[in-house]
Protein backbone atom coordinates (compact mmCIF):
# COMPACT_ATOMS: atom_id res chain seq x y z
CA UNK A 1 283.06 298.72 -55.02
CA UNK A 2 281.90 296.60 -51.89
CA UNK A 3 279.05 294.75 -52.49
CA UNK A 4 275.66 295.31 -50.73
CA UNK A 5 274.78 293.52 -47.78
CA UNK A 6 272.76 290.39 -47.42
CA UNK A 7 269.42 289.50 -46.22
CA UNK A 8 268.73 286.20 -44.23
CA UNK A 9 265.42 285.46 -43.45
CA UNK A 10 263.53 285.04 -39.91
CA UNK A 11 262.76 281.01 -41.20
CA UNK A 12 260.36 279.38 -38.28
CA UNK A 13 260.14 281.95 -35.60
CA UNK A 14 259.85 278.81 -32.94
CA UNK A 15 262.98 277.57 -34.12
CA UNK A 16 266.65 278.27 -33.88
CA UNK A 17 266.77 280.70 -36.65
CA UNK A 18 266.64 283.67 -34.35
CA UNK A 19 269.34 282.40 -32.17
CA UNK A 20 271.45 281.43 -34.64
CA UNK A 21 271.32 285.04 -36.80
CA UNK A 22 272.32 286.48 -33.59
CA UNK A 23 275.53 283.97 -33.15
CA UNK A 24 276.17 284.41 -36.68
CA UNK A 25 276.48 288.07 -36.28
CA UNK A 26 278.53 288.00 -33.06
CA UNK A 27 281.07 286.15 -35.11
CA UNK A 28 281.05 288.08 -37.87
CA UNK A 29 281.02 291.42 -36.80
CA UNK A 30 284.40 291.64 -36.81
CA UNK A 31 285.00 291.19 -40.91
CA UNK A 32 282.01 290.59 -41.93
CA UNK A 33 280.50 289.88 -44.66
CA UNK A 34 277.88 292.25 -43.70
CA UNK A 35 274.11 291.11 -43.66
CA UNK A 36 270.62 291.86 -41.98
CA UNK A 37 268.06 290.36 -40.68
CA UNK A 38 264.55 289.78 -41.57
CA UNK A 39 262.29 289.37 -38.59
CA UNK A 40 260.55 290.43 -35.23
CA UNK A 41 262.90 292.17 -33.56
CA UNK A 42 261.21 292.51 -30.42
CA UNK A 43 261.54 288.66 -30.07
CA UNK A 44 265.66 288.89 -30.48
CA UNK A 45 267.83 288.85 -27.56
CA UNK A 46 271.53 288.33 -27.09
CA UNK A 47 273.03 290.67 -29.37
CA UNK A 48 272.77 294.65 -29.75
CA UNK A 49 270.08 295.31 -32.66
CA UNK A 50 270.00 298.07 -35.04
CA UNK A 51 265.97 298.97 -36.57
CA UNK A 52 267.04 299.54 -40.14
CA UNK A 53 264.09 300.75 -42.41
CA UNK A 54 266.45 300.05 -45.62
CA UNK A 55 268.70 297.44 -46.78
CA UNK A 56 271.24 300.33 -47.50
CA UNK A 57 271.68 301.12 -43.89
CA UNK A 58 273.11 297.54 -42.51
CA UNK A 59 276.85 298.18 -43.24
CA UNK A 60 277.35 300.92 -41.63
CA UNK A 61 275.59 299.64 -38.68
CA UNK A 62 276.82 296.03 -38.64
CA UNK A 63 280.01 296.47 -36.51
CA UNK A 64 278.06 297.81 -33.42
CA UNK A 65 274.79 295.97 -33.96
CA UNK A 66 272.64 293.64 -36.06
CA UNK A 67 270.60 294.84 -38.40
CA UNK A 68 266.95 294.03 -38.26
CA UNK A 69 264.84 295.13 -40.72
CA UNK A 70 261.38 294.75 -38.25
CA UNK A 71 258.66 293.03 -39.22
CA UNK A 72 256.34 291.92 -36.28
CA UNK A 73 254.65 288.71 -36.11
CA UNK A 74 250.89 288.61 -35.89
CA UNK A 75 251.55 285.83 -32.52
CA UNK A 76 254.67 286.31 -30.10
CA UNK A 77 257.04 283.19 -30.90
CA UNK A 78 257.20 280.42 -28.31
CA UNK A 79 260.63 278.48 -28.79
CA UNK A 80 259.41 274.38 -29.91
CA UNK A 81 255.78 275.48 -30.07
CA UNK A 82 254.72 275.80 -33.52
CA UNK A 83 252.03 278.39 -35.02
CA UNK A 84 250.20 278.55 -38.15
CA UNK A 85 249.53 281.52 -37.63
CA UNK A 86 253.12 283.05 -37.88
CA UNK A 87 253.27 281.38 -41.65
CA UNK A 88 252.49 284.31 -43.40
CA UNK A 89 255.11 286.57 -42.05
CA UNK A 90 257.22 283.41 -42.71
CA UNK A 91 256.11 283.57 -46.15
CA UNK A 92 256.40 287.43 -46.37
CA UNK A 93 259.91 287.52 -45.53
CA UNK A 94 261.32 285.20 -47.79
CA UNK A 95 259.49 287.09 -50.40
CA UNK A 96 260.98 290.44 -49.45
CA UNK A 97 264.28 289.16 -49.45
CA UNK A 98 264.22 288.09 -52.76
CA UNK A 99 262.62 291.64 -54.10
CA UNK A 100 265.82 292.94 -52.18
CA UNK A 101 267.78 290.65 -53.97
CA UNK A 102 266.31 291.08 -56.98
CA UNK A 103 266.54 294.83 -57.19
CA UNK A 104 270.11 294.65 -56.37
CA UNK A 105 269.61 296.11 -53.03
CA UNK A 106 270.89 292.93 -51.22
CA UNK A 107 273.30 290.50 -53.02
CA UNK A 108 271.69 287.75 -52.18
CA UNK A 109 269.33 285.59 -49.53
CA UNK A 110 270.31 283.36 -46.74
CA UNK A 111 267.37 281.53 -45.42
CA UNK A 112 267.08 280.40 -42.08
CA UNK A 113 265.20 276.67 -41.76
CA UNK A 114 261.66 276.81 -42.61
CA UNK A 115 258.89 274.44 -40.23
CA UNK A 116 256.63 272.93 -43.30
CA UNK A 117 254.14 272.02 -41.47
CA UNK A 118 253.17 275.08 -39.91
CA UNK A 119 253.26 276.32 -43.62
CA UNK A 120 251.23 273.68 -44.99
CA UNK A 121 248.26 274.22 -42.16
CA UNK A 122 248.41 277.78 -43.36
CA UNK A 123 247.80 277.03 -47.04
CA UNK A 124 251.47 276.63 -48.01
CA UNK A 125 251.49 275.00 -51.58
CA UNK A 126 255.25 273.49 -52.12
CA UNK A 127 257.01 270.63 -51.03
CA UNK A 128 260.08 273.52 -49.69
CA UNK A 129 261.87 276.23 -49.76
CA UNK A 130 263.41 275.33 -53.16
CA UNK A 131 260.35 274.81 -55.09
CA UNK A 132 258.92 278.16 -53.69
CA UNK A 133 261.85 279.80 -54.25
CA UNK A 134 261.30 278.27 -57.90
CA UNK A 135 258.17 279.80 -58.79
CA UNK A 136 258.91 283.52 -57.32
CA UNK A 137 262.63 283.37 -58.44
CA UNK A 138 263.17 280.85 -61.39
CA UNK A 139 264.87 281.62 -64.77
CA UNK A 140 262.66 278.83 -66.35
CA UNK A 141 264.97 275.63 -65.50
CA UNK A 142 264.07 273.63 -62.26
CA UNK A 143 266.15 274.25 -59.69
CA UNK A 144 269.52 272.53 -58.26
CA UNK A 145 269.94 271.95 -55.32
CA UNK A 146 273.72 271.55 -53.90
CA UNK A 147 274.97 270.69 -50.85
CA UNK A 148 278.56 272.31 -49.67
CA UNK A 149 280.93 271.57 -47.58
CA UNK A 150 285.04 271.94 -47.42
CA UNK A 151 285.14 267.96 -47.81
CA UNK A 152 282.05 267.59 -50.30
CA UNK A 153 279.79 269.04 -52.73
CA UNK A 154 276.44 266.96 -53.49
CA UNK A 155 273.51 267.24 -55.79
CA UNK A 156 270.61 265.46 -55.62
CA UNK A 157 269.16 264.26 -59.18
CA UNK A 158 265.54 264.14 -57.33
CA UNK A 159 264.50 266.00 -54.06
CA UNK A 160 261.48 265.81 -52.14
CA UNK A 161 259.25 262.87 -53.30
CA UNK A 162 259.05 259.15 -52.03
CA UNK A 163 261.69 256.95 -53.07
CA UNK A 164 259.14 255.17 -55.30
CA UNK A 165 258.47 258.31 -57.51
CA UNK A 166 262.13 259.16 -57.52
CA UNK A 167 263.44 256.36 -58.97
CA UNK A 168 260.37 256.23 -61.53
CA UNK A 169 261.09 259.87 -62.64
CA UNK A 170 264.72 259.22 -63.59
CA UNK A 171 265.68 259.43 -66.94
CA UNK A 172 268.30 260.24 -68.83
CA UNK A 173 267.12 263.89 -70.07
CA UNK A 174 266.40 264.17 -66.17
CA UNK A 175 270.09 263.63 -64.97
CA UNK A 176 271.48 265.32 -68.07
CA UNK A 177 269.52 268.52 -67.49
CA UNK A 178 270.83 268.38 -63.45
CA UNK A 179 274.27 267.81 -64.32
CA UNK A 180 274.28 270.61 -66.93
CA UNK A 181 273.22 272.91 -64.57
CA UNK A 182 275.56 271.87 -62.09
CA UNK A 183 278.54 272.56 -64.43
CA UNK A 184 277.51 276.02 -65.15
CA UNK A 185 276.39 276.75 -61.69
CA UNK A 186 280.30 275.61 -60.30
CA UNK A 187 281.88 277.69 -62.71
CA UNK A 188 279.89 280.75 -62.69
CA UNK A 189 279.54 280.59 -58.52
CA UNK A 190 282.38 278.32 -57.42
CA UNK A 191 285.22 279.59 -59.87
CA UNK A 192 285.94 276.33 -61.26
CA UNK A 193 287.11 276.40 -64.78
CA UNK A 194 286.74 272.64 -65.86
CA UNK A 195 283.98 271.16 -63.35
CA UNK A 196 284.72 266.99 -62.89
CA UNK A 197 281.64 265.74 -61.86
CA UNK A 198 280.88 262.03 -60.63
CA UNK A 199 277.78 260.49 -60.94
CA UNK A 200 276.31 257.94 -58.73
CA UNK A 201 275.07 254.72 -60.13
CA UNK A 202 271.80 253.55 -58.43
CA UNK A 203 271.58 250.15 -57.57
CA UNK A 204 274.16 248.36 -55.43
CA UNK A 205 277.38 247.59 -57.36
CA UNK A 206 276.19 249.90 -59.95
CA UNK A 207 274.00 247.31 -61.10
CA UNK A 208 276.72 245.13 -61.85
CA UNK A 209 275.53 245.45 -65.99
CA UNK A 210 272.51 244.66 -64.91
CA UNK A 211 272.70 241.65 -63.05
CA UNK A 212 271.28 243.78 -59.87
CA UNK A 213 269.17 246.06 -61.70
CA UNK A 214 269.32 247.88 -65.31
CA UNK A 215 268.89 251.51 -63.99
CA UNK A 216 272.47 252.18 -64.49
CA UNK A 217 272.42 250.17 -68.12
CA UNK A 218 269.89 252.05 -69.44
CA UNK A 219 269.60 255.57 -68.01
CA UNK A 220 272.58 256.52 -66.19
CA UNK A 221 275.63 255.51 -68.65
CA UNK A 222 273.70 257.10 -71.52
CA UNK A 223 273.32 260.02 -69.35
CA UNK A 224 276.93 260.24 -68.97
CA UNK A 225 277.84 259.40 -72.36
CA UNK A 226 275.78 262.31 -73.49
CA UNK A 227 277.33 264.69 -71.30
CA UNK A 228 281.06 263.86 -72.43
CA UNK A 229 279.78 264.35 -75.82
CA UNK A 230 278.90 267.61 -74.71
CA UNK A 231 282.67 268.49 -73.06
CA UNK A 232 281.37 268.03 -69.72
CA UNK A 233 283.62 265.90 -67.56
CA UNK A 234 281.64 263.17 -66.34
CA UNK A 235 282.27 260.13 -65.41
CA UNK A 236 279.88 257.30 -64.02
CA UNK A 237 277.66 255.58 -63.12
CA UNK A 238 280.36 255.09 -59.98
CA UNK A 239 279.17 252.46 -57.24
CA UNK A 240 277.47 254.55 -54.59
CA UNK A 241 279.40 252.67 -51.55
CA UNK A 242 282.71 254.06 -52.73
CA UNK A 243 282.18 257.35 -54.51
CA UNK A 244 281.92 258.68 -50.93
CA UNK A 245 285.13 257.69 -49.57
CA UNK A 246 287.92 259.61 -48.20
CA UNK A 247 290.06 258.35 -51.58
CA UNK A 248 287.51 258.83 -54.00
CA UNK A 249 286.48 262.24 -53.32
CA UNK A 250 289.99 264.34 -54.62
CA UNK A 251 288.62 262.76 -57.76
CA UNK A 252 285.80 265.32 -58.57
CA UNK A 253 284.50 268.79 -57.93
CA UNK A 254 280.76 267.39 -57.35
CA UNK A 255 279.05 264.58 -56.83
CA UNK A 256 275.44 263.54 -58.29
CA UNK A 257 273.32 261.00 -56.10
CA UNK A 258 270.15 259.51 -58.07
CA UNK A 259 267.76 260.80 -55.02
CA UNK A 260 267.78 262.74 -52.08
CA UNK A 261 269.48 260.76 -49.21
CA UNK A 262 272.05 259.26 -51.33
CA UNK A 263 273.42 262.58 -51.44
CA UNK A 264 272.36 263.83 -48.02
CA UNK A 265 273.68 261.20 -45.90
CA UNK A 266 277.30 261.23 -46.68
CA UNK A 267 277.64 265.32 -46.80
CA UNK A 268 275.47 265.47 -43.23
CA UNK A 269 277.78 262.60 -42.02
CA UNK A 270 280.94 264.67 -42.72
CA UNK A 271 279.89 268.11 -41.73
CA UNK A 272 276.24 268.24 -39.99
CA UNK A 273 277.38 271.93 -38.43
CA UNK A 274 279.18 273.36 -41.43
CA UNK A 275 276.97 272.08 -44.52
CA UNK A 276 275.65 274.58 -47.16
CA UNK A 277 272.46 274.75 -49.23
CA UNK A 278 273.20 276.46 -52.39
CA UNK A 279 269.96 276.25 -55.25
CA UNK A 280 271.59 276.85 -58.98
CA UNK A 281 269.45 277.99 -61.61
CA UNK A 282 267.94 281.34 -59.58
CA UNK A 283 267.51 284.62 -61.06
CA UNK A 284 269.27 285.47 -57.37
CA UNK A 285 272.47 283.82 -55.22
CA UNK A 286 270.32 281.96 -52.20
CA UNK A 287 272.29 279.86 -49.45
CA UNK A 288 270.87 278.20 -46.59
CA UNK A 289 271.87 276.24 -43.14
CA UNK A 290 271.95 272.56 -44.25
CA UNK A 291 269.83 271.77 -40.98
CA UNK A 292 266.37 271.55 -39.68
CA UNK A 293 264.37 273.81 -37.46
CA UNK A 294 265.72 272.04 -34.16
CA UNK A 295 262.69 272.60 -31.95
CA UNK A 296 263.40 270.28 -29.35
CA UNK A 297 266.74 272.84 -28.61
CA UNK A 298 265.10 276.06 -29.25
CA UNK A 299 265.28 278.69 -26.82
CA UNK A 300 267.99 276.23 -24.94
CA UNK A 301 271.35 278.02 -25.99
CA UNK A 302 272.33 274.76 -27.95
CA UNK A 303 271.99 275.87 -31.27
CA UNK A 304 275.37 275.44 -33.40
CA UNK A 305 275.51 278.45 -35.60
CA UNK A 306 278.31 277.08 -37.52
CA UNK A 307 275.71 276.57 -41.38
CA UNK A 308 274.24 279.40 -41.33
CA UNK A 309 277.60 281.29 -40.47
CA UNK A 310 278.93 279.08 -43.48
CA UNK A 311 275.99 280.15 -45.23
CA UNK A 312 276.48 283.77 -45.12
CA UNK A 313 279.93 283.32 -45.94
CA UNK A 314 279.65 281.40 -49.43
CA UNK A 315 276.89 283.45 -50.44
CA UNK A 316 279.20 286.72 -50.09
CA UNK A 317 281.32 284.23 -51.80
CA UNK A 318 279.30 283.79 -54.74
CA UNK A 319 278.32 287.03 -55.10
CA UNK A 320 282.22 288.12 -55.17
CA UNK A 321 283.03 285.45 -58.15
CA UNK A 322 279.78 286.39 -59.97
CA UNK A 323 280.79 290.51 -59.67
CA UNK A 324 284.37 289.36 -60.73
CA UNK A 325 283.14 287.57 -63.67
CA UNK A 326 280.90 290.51 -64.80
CA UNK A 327 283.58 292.67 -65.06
CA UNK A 328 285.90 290.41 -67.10
């Protein structure tokens, strides 16, 4: 049985995410996988668009048009020009998509990049997508999120907060409780039987046992100790200059960084245009563009839609390993 379609949202409606839904679908018309599209569709152009008023309607219509299931905004969208007062449709789409996805009428989300601060002058209350996406769609764990690309996956131990915070929040339980879910979430979405994953150490040298810091002393090799104990294959805490590297990385399925841009950095170096969000521990499959808003080329023609076509693929991706596991 083919699986039902999937929804992406309409993300910042001054931003690329229109322009890059309608790429998306231009490229995948073809083969698919099939999807619609959450947003104003009297603000899309390039592409033939199809009104659906149900998610059940998008695959037949996908190879002659995109699906749009319409939702005006209160203000028309100006491309680079912010407005609060588009938030709540913001907000309102990424909340039907997940009642889609929840009710098994879409088989999964694929959100287009989200403009916080328009969000926060409208009364937004999370630090991103994630969190939200935590609270309306959690199973009770916090939420993972991994980066993916064909070269690298990355997870950060600690997101959005100030460096500061980050490194005062690690603890052992903290990167224990990450890399457990990161395990699970490879095998149950990624198909791999026996993750490896490779933790970062986080001071330079890995501390050098504790001559440069007792971080990795005290919380990170008990954190891995504790996780081989468990049968997880993990291995660390590895210098953060070389885990990167073109040699190191055949050596593991995944690889933890202590806080957010010691993850970022090296999976945006290698693949800025193909990178994948992918949150673990969701009641629902959710993939995202691993890119910003891109105001300054809105409305221009220069959007790559290369992550969010990524996007849409691993999420059908996910969903086919997660069906294929159910039935086994």
């Amino acid at each position: 049985m083919s699986q039902p379609p999937l929804a992406v949202t309409m993300g910042e409606p001054a931003g690329i995410g229109g322009e890059i839904a309608v790429a998306a679908w231009q490229a995948l018309r073809g083969g698919g996988p099939a999807f619609f599209l959450i947003d104003d569709a009297d603000r899309l152009r390039g592409a033939p668009l199809h009104r659906i008023q149900a998610p059940e309607q998008a695959a037949a219509a996908f190879h002659a048009a995109l699906p749009v299931l319409h939702r005006p905004l209160p203000r028309p969208a100006v491309p680079g020009r912010i407005d609060p007062a588009n938030a709540p449709a913001v907000i309102a789409a990424i909340d039907e998509a997940v009642a889609l996805a929840k009710s098994g009428r879409a088989a999964g989300i694929v959100t287009n990049p989200i403009q916080k601060s328009a969000l926060y002058a409208a009364g937004f209350a999370h630090p991103g997508h994630t969190e939200y996406l935590a609270e309306i769609a959690g199973t009770g764990v916090p939420p993972v999120m991994l980066l993916a690309c064909p070269e690298l996956r990355v997870v950060p131990v600690t997101i959005h907060e100030p460096l500061r915070q980050a490194i005062a929040r690690l603890t052992p339980e903290l990167i224990i409780e990450t890399a457990r879910l990161t395990e699970a979430g490879l095998r149950q979405d990624f198909g791999i039987a026996a993750p490896r994953l490779a933790i970062a150490g986080l001071n330079p040298h890995a501390g050098e046992d504790g001559t440069l810091g007792t971080e990795d002393r005290d919380i990170v090799a008990p954190a891995v100790a504790a996780l081989r104990a468990m049968g997880i294959d993990a291995r660390g805490p590895v210098p953060p200059d070389t885990l990167f590297t073109a040699k190191a990385r055949p050596g593991y399925d995944v690889a933890l960084g202590l806080y957010h841009d010691q993850a970022l950095i090296p999976i945006k170096t290698l693949d800025m245009a193909g990178g994948v969000n992918v949150t673990l521990g969701l009641s629902i499959i959710r993939t995202s563009p691993d890119h910003g808003t891109a105001l300054d080329i809105a409305g221009r023609g220069l959007a790559d839609p290369g992550s969010l076509i990524a996007a849409i693929r691993l999420a059908a991706a996910i969903a086919a390993n997660r069906s294929q596991a159910a039935r086994r």
